[in-house]
N, C-alpha and C. Protein backbone atom coordinates (compact mmCIF):
# COMPACT_ATOMS: atom_id res chain seq x y z
N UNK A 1 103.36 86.39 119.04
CA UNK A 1 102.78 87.07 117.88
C UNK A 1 101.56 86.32 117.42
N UNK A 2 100.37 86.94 117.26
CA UNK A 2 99.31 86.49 116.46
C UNK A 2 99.51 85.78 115.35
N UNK A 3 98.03 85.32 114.54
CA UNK A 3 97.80 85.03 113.05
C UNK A 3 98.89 86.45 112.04
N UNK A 4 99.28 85.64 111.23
CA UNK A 4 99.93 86.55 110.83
C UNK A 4 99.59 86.42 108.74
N UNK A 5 99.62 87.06 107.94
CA UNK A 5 99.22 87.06 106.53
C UNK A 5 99.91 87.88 105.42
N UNK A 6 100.31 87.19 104.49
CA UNK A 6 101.35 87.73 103.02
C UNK A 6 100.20 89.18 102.43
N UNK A 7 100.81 90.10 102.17
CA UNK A 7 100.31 90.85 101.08
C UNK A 7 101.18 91.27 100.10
N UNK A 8 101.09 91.27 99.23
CA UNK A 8 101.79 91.56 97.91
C UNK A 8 102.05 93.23 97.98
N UNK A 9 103.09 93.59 97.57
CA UNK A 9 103.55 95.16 97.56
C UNK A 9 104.29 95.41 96.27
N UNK A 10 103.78 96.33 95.61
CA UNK A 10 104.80 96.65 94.42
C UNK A 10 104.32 98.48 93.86
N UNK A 11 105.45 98.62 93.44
CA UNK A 11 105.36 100.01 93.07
C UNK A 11 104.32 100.76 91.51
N UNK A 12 103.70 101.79 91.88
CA UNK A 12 103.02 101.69 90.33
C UNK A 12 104.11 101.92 89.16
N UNK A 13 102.55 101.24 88.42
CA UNK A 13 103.64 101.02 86.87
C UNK A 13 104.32 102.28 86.20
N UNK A 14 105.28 102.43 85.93
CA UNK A 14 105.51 103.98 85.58
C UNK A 14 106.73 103.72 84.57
N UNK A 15 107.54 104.80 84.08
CA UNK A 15 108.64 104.62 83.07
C UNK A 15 109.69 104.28 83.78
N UNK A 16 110.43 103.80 83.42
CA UNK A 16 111.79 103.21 83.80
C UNK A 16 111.69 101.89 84.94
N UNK A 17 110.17 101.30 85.06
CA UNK A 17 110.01 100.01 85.45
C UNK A 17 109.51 100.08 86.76
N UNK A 18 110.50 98.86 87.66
CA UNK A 18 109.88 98.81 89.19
C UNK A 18 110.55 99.71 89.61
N UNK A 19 109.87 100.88 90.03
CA UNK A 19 111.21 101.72 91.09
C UNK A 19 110.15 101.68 92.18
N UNK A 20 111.33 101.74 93.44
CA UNK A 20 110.81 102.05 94.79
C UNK A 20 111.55 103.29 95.15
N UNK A 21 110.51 104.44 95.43
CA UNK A 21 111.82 105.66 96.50
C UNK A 21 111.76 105.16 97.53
N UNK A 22 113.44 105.85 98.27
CA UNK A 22 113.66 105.63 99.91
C UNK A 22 112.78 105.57 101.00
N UNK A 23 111.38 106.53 100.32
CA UNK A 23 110.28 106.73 101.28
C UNK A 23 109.72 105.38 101.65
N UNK A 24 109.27 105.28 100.62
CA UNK A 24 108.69 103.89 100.60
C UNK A 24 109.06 102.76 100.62
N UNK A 25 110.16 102.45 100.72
CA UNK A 25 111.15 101.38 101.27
C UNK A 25 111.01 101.51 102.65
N UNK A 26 110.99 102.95 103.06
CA UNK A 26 111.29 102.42 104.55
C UNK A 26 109.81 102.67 105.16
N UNK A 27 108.86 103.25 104.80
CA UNK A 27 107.37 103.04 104.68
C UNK A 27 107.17 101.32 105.32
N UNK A 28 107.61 100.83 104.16
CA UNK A 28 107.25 99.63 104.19
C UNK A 28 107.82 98.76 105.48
N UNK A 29 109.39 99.07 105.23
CA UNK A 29 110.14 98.45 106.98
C UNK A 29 109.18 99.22 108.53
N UNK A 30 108.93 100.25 108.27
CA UNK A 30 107.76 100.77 109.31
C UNK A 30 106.96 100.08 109.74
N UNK A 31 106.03 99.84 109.04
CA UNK A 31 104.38 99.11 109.41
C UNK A 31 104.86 97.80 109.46
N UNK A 32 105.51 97.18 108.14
CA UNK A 32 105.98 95.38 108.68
C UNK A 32 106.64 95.03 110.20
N UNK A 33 107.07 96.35 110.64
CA UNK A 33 107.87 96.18 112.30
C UNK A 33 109.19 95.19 111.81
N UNK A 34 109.52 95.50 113.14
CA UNK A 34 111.24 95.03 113.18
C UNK A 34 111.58 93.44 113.09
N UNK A 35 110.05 92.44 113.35
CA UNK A 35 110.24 90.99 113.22
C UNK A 35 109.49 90.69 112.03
N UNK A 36 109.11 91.57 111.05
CA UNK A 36 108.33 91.07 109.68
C UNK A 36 109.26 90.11 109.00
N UNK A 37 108.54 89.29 107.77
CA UNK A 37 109.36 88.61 107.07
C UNK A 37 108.99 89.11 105.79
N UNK A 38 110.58 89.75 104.65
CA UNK A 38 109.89 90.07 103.55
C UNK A 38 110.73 89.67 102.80
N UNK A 39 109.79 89.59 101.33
CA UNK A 39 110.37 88.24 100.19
C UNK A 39 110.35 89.02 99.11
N UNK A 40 111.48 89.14 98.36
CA UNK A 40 111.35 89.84 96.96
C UNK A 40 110.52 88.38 96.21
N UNK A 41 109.80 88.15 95.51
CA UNK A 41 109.37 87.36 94.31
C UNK A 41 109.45 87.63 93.02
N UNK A 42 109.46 86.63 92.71
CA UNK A 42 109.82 86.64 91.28
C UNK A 42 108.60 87.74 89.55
N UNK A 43 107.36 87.85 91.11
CA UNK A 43 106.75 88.92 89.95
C UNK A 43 106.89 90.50 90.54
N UNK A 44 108.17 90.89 90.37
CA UNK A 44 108.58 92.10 91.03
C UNK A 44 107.41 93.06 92.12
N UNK A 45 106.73 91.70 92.89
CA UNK A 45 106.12 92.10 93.97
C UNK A 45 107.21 91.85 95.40
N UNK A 46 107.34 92.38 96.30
CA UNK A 46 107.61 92.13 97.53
C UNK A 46 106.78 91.06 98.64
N UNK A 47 106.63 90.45 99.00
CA UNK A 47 106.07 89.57 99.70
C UNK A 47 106.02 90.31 101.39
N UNK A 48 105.11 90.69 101.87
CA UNK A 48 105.30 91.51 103.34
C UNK A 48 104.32 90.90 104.28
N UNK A 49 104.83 90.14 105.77
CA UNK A 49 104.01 89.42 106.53
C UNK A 49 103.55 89.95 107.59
N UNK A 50 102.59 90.35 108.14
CA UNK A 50 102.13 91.18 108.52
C UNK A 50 101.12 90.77 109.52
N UNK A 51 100.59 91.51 110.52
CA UNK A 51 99.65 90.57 111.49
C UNK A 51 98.04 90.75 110.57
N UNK A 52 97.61 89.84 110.91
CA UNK A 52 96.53 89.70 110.56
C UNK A 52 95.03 90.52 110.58
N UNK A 53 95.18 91.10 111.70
CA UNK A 53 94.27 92.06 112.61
C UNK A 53 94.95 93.28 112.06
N UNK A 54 96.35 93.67 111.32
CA UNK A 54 96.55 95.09 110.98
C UNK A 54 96.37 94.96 109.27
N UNK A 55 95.95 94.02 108.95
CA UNK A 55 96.19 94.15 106.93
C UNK A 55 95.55 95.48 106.75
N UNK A 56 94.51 95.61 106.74
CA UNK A 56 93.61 96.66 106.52
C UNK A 56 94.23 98.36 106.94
N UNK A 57 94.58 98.36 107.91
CA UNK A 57 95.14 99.69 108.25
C UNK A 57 97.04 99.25 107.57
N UNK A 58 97.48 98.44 107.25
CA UNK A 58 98.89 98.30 106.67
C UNK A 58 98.24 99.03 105.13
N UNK A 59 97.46 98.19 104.70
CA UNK A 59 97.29 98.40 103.38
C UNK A 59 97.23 100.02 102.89
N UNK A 60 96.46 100.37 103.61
CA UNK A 60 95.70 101.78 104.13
C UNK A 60 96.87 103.18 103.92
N UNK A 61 98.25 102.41 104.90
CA UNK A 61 99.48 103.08 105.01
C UNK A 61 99.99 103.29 103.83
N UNK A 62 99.93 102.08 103.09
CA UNK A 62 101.25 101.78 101.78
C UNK A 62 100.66 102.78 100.76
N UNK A 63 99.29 102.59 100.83
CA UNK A 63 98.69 103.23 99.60
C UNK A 63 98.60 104.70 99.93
N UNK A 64 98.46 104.73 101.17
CA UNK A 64 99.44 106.30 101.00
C UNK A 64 100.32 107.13 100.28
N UNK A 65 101.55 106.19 100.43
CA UNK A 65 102.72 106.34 100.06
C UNK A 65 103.04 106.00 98.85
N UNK A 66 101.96 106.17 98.06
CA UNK A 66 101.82 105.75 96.69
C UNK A 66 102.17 104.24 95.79
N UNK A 67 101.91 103.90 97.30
CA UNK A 67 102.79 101.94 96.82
C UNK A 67 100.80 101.17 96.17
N UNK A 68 100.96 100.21 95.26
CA UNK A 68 100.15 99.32 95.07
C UNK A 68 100.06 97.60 96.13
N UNK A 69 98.75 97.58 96.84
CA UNK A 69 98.80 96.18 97.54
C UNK A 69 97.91 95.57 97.05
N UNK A 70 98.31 94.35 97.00
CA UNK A 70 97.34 93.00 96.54
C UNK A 70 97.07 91.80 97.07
N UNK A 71 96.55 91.06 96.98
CA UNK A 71 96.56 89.81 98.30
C UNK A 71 97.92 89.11 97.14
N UNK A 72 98.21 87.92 98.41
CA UNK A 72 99.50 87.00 97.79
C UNK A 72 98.68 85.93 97.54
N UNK A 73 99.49 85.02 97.07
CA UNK A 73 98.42 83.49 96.66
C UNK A 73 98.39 83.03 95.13
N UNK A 74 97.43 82.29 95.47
CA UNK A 74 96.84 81.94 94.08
C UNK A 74 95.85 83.09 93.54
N UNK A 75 96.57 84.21 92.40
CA UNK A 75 95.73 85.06 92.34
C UNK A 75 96.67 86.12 90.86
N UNK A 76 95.96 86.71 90.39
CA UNK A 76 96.60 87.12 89.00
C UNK A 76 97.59 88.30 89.36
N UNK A 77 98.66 88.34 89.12
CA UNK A 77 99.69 88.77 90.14
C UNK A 77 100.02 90.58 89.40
N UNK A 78 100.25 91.33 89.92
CA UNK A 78 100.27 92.46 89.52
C UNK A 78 100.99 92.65 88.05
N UNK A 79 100.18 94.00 86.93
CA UNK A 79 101.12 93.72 85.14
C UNK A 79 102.72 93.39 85.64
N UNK A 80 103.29 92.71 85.30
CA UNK A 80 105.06 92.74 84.58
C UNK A 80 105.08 93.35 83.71
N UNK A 81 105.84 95.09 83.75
CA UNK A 81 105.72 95.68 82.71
C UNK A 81 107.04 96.37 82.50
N UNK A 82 107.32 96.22 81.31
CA UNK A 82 108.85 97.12 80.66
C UNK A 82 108.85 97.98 81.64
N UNK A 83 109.93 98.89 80.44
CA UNK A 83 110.39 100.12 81.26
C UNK A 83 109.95 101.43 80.33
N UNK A 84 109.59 100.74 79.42
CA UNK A 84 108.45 102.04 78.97
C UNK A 84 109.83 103.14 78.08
N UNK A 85 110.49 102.45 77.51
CA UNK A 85 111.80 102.73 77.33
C UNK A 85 111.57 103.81 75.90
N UNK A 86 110.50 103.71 75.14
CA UNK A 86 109.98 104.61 73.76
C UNK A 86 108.88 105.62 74.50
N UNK A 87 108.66 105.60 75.98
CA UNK A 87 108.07 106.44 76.38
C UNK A 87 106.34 106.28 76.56
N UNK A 88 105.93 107.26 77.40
CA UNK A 88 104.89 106.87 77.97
C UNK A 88 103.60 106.42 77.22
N UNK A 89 103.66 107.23 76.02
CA UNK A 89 102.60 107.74 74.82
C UNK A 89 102.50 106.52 74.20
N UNK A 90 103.90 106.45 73.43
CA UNK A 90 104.52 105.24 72.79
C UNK A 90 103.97 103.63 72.95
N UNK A 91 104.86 103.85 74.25
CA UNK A 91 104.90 102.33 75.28
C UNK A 91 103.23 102.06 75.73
N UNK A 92 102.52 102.81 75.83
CA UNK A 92 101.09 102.48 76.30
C UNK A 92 101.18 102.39 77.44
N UNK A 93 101.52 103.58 78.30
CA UNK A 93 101.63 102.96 79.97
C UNK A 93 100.19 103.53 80.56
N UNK A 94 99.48 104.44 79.83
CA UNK A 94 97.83 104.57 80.46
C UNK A 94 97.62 103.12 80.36
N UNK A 95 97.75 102.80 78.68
CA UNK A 95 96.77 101.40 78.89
C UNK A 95 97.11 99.90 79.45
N UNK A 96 98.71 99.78 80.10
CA UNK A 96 99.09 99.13 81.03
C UNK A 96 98.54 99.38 82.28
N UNK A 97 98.53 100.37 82.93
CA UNK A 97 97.84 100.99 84.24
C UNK A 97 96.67 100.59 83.88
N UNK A 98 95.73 100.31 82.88
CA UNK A 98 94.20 99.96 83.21
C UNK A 98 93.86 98.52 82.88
N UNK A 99 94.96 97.65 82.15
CA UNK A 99 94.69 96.64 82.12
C UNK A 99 94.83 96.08 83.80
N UNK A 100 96.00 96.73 84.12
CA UNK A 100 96.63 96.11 85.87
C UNK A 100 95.53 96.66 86.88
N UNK A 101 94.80 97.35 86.24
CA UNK A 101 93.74 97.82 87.37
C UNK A 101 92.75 96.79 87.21
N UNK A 102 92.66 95.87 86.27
CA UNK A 102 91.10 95.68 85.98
C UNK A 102 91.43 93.94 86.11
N UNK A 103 92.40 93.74 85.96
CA UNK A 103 92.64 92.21 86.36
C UNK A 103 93.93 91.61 88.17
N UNK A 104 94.65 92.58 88.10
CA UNK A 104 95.14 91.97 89.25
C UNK A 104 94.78 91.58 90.44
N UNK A 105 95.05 90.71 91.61
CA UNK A 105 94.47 90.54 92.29
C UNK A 105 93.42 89.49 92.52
N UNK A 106 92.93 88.81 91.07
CA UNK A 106 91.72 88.09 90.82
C UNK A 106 92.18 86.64 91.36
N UNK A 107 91.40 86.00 91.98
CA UNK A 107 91.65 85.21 92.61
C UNK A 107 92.13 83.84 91.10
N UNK A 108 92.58 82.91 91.11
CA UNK A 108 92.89 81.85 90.13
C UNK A 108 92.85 80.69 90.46
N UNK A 109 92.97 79.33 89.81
CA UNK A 109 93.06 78.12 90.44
C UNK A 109 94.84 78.23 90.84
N UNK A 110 95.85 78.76 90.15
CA UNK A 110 97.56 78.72 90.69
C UNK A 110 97.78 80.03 89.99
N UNK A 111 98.74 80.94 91.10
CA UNK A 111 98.82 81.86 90.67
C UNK A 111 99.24 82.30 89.21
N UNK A 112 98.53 83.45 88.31
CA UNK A 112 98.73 83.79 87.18
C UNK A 112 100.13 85.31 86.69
N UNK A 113 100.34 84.72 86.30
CA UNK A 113 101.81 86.27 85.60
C UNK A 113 101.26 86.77 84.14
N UNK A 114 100.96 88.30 84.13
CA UNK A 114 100.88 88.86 83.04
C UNK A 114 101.65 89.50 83.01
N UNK A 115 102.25 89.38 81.44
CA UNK A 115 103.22 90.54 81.06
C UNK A 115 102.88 91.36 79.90
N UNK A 116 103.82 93.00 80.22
CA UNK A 116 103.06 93.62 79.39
C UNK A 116 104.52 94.17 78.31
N UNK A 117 104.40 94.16 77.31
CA UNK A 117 105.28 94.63 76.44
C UNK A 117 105.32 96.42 75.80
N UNK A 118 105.63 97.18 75.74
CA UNK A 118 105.53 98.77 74.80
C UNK A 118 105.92 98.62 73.34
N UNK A 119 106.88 97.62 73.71
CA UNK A 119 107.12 97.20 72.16
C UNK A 119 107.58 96.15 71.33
N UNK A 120 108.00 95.64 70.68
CA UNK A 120 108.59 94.44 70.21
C UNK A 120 110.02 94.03 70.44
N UNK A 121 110.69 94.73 71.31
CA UNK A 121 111.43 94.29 72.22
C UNK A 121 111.59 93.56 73.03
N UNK A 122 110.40 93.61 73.43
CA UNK A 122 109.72 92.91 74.86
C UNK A 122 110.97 92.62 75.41
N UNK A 123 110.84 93.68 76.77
CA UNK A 123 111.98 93.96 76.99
C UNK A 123 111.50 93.13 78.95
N UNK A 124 110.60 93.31 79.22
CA UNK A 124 109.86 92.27 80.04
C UNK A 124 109.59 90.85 80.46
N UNK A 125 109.86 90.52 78.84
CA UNK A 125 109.63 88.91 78.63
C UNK A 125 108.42 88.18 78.47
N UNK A 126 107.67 89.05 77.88
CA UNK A 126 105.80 88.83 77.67
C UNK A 126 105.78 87.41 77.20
N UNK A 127 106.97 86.54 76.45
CA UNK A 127 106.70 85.36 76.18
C UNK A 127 106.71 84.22 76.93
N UNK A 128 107.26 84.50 78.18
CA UNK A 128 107.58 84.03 78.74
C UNK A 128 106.32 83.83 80.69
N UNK A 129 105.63 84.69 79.96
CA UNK A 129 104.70 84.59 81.18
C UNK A 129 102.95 84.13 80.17
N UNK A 130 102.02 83.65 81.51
CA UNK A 130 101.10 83.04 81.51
C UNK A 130 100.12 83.54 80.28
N UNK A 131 100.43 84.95 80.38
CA UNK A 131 99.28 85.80 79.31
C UNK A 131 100.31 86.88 79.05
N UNK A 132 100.89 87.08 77.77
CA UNK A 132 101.67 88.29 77.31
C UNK A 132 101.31 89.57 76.44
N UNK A 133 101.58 90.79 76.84
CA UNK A 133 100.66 91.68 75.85
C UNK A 133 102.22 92.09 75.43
N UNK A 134 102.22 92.46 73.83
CA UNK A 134 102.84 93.37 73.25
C UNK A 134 102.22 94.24 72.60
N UNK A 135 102.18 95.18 72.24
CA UNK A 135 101.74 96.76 71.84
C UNK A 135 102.78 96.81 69.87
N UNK A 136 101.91 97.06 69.32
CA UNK A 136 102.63 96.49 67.96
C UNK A 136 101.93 98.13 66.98
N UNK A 137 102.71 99.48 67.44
CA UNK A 137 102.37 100.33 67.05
C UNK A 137 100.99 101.33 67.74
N UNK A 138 100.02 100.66 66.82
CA UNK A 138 98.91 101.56 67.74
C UNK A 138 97.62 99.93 68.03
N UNK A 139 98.70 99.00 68.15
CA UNK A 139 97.54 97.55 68.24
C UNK A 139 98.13 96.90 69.55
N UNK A 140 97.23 95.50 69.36
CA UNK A 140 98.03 94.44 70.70
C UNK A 140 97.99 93.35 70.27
N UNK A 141 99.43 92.40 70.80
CA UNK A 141 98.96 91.18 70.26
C UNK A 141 98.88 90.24 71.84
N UNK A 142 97.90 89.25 71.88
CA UNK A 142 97.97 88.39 72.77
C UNK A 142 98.58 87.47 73.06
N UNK A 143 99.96 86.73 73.63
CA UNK A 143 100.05 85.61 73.54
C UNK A 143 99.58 84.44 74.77
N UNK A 144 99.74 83.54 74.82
CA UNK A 144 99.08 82.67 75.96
C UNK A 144 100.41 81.27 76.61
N UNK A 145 100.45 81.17 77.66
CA UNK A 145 101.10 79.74 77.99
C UNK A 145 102.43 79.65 78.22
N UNK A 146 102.81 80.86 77.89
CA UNK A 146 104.44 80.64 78.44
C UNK A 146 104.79 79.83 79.41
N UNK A 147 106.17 78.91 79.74
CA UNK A 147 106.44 78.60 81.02
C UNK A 147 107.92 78.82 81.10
N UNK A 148 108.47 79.22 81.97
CA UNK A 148 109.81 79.57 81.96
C UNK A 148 110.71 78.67 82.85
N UNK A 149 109.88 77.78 83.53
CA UNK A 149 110.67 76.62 84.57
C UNK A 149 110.41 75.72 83.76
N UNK A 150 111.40 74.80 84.54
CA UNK A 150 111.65 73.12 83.91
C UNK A 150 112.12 73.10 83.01
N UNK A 151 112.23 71.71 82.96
CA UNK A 151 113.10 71.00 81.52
C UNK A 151 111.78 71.60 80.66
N UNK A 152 110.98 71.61 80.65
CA UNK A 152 109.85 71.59 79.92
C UNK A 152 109.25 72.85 79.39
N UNK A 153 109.99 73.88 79.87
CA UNK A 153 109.87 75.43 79.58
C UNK A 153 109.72 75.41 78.09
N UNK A 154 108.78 76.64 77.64
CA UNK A 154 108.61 76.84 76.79
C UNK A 154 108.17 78.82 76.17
N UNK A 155 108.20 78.95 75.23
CA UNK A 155 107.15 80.62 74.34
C UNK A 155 105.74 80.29 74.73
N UNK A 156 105.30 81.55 75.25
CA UNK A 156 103.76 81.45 74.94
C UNK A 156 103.75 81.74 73.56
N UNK A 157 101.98 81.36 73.36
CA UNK A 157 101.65 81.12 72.04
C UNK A 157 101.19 82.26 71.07
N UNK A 158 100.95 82.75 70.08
CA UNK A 158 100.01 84.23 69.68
C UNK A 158 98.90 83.59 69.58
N UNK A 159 98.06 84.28 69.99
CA UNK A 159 96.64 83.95 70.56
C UNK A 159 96.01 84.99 69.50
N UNK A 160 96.02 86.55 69.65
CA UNK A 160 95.04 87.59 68.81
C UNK A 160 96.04 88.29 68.67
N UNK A 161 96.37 88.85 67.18
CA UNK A 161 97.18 90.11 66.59
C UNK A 161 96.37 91.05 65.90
N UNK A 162 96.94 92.07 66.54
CA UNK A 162 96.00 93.26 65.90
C UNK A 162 94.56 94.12 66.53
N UNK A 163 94.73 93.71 68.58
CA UNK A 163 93.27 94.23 68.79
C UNK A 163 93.75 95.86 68.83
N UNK A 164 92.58 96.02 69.48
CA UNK A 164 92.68 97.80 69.34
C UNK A 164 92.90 97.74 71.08
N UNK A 165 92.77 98.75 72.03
CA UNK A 165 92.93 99.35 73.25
C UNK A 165 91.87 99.15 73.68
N UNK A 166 90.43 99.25 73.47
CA UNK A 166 89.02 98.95 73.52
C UNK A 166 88.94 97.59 74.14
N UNK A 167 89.77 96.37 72.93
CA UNK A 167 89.36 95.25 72.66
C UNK A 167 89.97 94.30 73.43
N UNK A 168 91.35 94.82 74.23
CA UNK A 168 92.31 94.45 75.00
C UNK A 168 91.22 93.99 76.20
N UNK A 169 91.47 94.83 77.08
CA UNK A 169 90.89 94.24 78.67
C UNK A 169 90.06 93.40 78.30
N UNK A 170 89.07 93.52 77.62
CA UNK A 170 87.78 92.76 77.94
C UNK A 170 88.37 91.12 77.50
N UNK A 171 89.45 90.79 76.60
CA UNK A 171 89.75 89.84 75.95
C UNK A 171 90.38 89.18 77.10
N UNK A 172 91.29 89.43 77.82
CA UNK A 172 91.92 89.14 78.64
C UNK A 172 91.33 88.71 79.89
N UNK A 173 90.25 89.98 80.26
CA UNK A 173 89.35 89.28 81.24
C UNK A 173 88.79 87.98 81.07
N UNK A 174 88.15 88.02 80.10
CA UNK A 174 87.41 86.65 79.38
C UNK A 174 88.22 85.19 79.61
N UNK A 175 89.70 85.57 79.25
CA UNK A 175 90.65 84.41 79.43
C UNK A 175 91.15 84.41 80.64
N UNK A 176 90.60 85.43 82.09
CA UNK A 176 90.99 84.40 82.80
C UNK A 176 89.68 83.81 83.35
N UNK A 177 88.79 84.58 83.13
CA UNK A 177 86.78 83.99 83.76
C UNK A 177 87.15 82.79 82.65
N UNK A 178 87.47 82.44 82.22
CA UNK A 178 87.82 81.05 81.41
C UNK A 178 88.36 79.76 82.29
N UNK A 179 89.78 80.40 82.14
CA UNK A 179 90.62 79.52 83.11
C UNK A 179 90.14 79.34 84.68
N UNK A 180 89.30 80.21 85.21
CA UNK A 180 88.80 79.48 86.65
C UNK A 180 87.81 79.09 86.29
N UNK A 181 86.91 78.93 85.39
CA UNK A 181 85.81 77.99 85.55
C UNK A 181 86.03 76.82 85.13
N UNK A 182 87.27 76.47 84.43
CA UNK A 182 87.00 75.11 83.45
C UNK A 182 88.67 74.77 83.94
N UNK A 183 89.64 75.37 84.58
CA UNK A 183 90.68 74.73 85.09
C UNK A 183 90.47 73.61 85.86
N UNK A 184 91.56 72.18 85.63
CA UNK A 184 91.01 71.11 86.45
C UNK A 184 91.88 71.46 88.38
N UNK A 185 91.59 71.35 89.22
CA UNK A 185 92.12 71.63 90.51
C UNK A 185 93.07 73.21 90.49
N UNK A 186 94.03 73.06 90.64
CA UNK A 186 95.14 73.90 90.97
C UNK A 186 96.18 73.74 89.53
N UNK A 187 95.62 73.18 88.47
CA UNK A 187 95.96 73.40 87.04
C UNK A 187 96.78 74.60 86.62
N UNK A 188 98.25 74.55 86.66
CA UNK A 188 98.68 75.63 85.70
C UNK A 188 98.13 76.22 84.68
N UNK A 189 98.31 77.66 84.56
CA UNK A 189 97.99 77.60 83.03
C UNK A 189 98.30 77.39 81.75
N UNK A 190 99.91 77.21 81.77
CA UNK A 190 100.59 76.38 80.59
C UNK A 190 99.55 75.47 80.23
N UNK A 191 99.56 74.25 81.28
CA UNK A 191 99.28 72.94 81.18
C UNK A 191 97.58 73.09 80.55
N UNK A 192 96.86 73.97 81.30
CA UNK A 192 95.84 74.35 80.85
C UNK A 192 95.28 75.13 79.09
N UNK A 193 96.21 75.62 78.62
CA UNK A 193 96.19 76.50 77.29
C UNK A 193 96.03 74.81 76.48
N UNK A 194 97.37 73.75 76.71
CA UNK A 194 97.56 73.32 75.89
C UNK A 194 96.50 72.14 75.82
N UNK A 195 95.70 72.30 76.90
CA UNK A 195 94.75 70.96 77.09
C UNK A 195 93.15 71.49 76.19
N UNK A 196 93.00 72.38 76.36
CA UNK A 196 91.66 73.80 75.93
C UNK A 196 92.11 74.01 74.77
N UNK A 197 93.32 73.84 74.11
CA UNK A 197 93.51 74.27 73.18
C UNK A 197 93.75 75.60 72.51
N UNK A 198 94.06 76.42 71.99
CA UNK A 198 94.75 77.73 71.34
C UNK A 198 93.16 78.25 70.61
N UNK A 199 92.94 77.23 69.99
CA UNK A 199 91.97 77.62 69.42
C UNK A 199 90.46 77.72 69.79
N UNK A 200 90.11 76.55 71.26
CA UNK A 200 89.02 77.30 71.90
C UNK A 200 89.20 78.89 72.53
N UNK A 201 90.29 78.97 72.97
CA UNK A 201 90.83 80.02 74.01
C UNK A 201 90.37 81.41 72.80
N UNK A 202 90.99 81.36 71.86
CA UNK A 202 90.82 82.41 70.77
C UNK A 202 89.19 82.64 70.25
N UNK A 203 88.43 81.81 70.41
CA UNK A 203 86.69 81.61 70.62
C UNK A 203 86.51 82.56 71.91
N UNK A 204 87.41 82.16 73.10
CA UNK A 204 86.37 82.60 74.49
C UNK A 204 86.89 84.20 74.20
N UNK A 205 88.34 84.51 74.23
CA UNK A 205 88.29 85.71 74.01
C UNK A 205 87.96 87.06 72.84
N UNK A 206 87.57 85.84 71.73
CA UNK A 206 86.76 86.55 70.75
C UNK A 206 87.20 88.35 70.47
């Protein structure tokens, strides 16, 4: 077997969470072939290894089949999003679908987890990942830094309460064109929030 390379696979964001149909389950066992290696991970992406020389026509396939692909790595890992459980309108799942369009995939100094909340349930665990959105009626609040491993685990922080839908992406973008220019090496971003501080971070994303 050739060079062989991870791509990230996960289903679009929709109500009632990660679902995969049968199609696309076995979509996926298709093109990976009968000696692939595949990894559920922990950001309800699939991990799928694949030859190197086919990514492009694999990718090509999945997105057919209405599946989302992304590179694996160090890289901002597809939204973590509820289940949209108050509904589509409600929960903000347009404006989940456009935040996950406009940041995943982005390359990082160590891979990044966003989570997205519909409501104050946070039924996802938005506090608990790198950058958390909750949806607080018809607003958003930001939080930053979660870590959920180690003795040392901790809440991300509230960063901005109260943006509008407008004010969202661009804020978020900002914080991570932040974190790769001024992260030191392969710098978490926990470790990173708390070194930059809460309160520059709330400057960059303005």
């Amino acid at each position: 077997m050739g060079e062989t390379t991870k791509i990230a696979v996960a289903p679009p964001i929709q109500v009632g969470g990660s679902l995969f149909t049968p199609e696309q389950l076995a979509k996926i066992g298709i093109v990976a072939g009968p000696d692939a290696r595949i990894e559920m991970t922990p950001f309800r992406q699939l991990y799928v290894e694949v030859p190197l020389d086919r990514r492009d026509a694999v990718k090509e396939e999945l997105e057919r089949f209405g599946l989302e692909v992304y590179p694996a790595g160090f890289v901002t890992k597809s939204l973590i999003a509820c289940n949209f459980c108050k509904g589509a309108e409600a929960a903000g799942l347009e404006t989940a679908r456009m935040l996950n369009q406009a940041v995943a995939g982005i390359e990082t100094p160590a891979p990044l987890k966003i989570g997205y909340a519909g409501c104050a349930l946070g039924t996802s665990e938005p506090l608990l990942k790198d950058i958390g959105i909750v949806k607080m009626k018809d607003t958003f609040d930001i939080y930053v830094g979660g870590e959920p491993k180690g003795i040392k685990a901790g809440l991300a922080q509230l960063l901005m309460a109260g943006l509008t839908e407008e004010r969202l992406v661009p804020a978020v973008k900002a914080i991570i064109e932040y974190y790769k220019a001024n992260a030191k090496g392969k710098e978490k971003f926990s470790k990173f929030v708390n070194r930059v501080s809460i309160e520059q971070l709330r400057q960059i994303a303005g």
